[in-house]
Protein backbone atom coordinates (compact mmCIF):
# COMPACT_ATOMS: atom_id res chain seq x y z
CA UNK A 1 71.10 104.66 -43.16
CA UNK A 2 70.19 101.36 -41.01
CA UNK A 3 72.68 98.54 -40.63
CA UNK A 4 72.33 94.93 -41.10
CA UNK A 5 74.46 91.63 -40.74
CA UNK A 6 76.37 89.21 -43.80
CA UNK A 7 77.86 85.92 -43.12
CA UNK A 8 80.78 85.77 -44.67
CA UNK A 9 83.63 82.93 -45.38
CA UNK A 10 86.96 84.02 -44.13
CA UNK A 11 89.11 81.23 -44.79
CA UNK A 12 88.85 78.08 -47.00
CA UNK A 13 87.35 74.85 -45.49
CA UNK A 14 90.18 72.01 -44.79
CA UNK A 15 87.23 69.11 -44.93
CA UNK A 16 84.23 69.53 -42.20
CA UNK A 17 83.86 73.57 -42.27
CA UNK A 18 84.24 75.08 -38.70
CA UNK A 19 82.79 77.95 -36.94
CA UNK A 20 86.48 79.64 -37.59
CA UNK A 21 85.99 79.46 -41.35
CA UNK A 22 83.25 82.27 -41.32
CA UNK A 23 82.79 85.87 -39.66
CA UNK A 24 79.56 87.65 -38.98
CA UNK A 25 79.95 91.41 -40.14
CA UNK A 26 78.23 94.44 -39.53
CA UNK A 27 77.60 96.55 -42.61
CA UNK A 28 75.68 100.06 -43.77
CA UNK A 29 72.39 98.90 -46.02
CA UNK A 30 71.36 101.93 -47.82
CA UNK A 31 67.95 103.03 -48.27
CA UNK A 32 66.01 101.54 -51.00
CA UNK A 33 66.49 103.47 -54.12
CA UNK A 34 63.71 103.95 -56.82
CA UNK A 35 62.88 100.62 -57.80
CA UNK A 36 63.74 98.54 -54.97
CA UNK A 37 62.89 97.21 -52.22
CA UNK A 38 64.50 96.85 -48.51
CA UNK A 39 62.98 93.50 -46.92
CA UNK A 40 63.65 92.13 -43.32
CA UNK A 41 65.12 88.59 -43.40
CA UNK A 42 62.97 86.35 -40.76
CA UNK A 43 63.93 82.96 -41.88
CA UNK A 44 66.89 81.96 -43.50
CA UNK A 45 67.96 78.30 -45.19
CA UNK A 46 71.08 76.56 -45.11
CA UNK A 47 71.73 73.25 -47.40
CA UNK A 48 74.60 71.32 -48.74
CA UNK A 49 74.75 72.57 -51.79
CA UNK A 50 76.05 75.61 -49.87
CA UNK A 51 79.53 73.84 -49.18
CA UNK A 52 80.40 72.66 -52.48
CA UNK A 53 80.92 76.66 -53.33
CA UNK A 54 83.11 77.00 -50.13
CA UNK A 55 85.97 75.26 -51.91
CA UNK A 56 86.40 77.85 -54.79
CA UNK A 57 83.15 79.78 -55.86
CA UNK A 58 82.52 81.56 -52.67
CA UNK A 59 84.68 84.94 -53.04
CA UNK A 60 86.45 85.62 -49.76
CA UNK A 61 85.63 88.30 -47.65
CA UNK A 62 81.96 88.56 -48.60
CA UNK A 63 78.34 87.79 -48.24
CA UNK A 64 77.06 84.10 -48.82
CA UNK A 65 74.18 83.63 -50.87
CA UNK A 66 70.71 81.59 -49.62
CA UNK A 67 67.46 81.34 -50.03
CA UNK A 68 64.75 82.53 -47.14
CA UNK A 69 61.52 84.66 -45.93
CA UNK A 70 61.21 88.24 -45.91
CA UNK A 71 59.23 91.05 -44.77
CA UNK A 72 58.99 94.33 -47.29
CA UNK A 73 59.68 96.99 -44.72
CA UNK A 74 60.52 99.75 -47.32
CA UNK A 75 59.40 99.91 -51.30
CA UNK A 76 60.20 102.20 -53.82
CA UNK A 77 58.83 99.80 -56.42
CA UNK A 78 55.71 100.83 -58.04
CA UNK A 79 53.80 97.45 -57.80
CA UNK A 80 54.35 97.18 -54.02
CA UNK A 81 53.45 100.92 -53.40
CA UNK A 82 50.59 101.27 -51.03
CA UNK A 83 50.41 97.82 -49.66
CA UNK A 84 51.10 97.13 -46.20
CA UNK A 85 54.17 95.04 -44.69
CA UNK A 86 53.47 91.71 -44.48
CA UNK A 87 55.53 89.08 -42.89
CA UNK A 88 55.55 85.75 -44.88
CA UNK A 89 54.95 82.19 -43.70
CA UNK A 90 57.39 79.45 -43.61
CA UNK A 91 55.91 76.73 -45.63
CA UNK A 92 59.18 74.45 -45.77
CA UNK A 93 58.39 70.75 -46.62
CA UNK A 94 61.43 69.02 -45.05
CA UNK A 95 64.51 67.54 -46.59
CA UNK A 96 65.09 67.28 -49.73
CA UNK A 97 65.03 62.83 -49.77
CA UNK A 98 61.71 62.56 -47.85
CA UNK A 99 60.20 65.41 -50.08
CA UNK A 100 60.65 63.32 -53.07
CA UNK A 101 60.15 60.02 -51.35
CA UNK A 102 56.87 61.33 -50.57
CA UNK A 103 56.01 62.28 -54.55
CA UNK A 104 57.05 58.84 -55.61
CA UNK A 105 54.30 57.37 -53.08
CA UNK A 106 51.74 60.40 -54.28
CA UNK A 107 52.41 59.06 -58.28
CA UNK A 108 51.82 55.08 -57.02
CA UNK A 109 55.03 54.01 -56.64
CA UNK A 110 56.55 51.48 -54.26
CA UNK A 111 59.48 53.67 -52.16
CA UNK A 112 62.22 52.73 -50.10
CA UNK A 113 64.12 55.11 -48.01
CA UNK A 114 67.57 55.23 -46.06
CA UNK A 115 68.35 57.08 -42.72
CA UNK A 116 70.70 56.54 -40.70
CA UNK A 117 68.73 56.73 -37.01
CA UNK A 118 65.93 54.70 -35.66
CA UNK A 119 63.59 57.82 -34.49
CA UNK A 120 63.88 58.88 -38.38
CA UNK A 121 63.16 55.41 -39.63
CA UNK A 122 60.23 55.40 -37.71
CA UNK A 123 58.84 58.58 -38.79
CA UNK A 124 60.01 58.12 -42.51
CA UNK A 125 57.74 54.53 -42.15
CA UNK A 126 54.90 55.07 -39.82
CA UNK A 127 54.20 59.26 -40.66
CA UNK A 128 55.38 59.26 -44.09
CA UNK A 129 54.39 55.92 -45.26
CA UNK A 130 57.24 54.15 -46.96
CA UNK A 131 56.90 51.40 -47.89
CA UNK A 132 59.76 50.34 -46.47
CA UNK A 133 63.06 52.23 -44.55
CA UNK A 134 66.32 51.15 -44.11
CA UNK A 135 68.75 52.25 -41.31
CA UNK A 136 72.01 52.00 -43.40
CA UNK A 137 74.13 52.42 -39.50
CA UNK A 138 72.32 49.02 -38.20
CA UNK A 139 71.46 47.25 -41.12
CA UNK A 140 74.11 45.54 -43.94
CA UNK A 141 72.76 48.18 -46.83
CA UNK A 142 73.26 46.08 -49.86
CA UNK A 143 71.95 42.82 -48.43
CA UNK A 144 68.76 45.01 -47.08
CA UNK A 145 68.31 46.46 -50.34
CA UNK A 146 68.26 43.65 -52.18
CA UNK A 147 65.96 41.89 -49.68
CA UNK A 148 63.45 45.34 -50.20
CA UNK A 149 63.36 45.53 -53.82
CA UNK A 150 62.46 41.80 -54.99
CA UNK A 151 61.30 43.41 -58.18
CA UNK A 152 64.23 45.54 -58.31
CA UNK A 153 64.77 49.16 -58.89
CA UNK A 154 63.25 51.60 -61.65
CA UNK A 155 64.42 54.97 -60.14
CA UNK A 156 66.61 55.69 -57.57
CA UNK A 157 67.14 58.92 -56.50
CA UNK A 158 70.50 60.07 -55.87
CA UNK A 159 71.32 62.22 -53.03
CA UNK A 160 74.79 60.63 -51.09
CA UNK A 161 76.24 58.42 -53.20
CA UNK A 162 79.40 55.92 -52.05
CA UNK A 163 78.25 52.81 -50.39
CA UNK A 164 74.38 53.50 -51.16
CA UNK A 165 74.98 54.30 -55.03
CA UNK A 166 76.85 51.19 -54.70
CA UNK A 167 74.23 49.23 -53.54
CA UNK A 168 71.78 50.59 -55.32
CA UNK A 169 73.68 50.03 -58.36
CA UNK A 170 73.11 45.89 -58.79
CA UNK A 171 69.62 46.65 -58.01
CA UNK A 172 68.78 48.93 -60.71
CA UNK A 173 66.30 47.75 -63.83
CA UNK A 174 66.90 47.47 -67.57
CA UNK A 175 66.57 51.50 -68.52
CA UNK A 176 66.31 52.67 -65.23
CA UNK A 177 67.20 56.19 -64.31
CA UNK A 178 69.24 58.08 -61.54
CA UNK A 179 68.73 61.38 -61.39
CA UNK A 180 71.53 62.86 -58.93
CA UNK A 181 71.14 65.64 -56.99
CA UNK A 182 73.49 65.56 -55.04
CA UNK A 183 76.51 63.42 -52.90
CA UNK A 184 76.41 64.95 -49.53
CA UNK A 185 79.67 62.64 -48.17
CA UNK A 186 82.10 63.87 -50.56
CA UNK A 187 81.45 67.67 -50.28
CA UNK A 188 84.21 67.69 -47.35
CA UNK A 189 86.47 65.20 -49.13
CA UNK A 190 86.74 61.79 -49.18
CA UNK A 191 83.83 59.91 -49.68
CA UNK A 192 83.42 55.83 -50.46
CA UNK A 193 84.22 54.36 -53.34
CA UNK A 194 81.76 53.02 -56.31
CA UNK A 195 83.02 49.54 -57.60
CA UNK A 196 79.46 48.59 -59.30
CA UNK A 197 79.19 51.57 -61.90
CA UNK A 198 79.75 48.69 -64.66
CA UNK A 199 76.41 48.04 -63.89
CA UNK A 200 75.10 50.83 -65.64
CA UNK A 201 76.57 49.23 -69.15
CA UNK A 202 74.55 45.92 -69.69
CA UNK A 203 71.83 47.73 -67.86
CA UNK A 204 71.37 50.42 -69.99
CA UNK A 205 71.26 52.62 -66.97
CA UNK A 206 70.94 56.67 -67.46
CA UNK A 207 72.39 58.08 -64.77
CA UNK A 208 72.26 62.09 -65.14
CA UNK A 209 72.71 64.83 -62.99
CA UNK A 210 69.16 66.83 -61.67
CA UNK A 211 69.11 70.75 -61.66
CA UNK A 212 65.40 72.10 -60.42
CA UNK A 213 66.53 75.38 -62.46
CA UNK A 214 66.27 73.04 -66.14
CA UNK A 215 62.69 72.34 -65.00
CA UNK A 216 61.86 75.95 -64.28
CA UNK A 217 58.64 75.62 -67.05
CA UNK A 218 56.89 72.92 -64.35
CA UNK A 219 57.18 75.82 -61.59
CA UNK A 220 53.83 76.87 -61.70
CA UNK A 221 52.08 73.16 -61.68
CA UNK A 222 54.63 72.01 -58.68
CA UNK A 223 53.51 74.79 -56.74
CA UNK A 224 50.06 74.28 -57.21
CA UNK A 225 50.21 70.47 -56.14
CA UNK A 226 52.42 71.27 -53.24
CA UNK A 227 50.75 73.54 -52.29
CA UNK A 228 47.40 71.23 -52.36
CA UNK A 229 49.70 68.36 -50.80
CA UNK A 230 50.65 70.30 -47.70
CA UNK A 231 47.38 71.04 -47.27
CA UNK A 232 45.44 68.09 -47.54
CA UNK A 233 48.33 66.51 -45.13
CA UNK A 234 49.65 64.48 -47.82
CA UNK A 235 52.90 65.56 -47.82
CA UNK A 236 54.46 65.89 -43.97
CA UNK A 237 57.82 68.12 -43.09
CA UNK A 238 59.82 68.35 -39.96
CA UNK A 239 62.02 70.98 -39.43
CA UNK A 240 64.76 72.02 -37.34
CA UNK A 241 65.17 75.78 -36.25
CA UNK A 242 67.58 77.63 -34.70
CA UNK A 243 67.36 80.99 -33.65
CA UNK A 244 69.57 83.64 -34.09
CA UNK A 245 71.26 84.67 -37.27
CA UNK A 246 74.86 84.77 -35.86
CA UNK A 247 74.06 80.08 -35.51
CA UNK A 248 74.10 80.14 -39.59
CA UNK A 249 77.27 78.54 -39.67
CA UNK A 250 76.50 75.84 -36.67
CA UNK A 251 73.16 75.06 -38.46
CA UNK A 252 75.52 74.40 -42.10
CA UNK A 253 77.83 73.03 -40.47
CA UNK A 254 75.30 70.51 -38.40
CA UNK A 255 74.05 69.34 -41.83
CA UNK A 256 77.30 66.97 -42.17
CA UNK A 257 76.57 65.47 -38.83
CA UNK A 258 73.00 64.86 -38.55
CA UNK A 259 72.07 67.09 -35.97
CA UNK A 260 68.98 68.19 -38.10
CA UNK A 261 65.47 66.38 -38.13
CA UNK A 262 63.89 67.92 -41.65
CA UNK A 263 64.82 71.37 -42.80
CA UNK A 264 67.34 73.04 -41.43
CA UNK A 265 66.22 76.64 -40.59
CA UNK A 266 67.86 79.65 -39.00
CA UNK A 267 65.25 82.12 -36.99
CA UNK A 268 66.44 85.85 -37.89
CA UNK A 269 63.52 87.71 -36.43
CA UNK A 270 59.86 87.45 -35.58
């Protein structure tokens, strides 16, 4: 019987999560049984939607749950019998807001993104080709919006909320839509406040929450174009890895601060 490391949450967050909040644990990982498979993490992923869960969903005392690349060292699993260990490749297209910035501009439409530093802005403009990019920590956001979107706003994808939902709000079209995904400044409490939601009324704005899982049909065709995206260079990712498995909860925690350029990735083993 081989061993292998969990990340686990020891104690609630009290706002930011620290490094205190979580334990790395040594436990016994039985050999695959008949119809399973034992696979050797090499790349793990940490996102926000990870902290939401740390508040009440996340049992105590046990594993955390995330996506991330494997190798099948061991199978007892009929279709993987006789084929040969094979490590996958990471094929990560970036954050989650230049991902879908970079769709819009794929499907014809004019974008406009948000960062908050200048190195960013200048990738998110001159790599990824917005059309235009605001930096929301130098620039007055709802006076630069407005001055971006002279013909206003048809879709704006939510992803922080607070002061940008608020600006964004005023700007938004008759019937226009915003899918949110998520509001990364309020997952540690607190947050801004949103004083223009009564725009949504004479607007006839839907505003609705976006789950990939209730698009799980499209799968196949997303995969496909991605896939055809990446490699034609249309759609560009960054990515920021650190190595060693034990830096999970630096890397989650990092998220809420910026440190990351792109993906956030954690290097478990070649």
């Amino acid at each position: 019987m081989s061993t292998s490391r969990q990340i686990q949450l020891v104690r609630r967050p009290n706002g930011v999560p620290v490094r205190a909040d979580f334990a790395v644990v040594t436990v016994e990982t039985p050999a695959a049984g008949d119809g399973e498979v034992q696979v050797q993490n090499l790349i793990m992923s940490v996102d926000p939607y990870m902290r939401p869960r740390l508040t009440a969903d996340q049992p105590l005392d046990a594993p955390m749950l995330g996506g991330g690349l494997g190798r099948v060292v061991q199978s007892r699993k009929p279709a993987l019998q006789g084929r040969r260990p094979r490590a996958s490749r990471s094929r990560h297209a970036g954050a989650v807001g230049s991902v879908a910035a970079q769709i819009a501009k794929i499907k014809g439409c004019y974008v406009v993104g948000s960062t908050g530093a200048d190195d960013k802005a200048a990738w998110l403009k001159d790599e990824v080709g917005l059309d235009a990019v605001i930096n929301y920590k130098t620039q007055p956001l709802a006076e630069t919006l407005a001055a971006v979107t002279p013909n206003g706003i048809d879709v704006y994808f939510e992803n922080v909320g607070g002061a940008h939902l608020d600006a964004a709000l005023p700007r938004m079209n008759v019937r226009g839509r915003i899918p949110v995904c998520g509001m990364i400044p309020t997952y540690n409490g607190g947050g801004e406040g949103v004083t223009n939601l009564f725009a949504l009324i004479y607007g006839r704005v839907r505003m609705e929450g976006f789950v990939s899982s209730d698009f799980g049909h499209l799968n196949a065709a997303f995969v496909a174009d991605m896939t055809g995206w990446l490699k034609d260079g249309r759609v560009k990712y960054q990515e920021t890895i650190l190595d060693g498995f034990e830096r999970a909860p630096e890397g989650l925690i990092g998220l809420f601060s910026g440190v990351n350029t792109g993906k956030m990735l954690i290097r478990v083993a070649e």
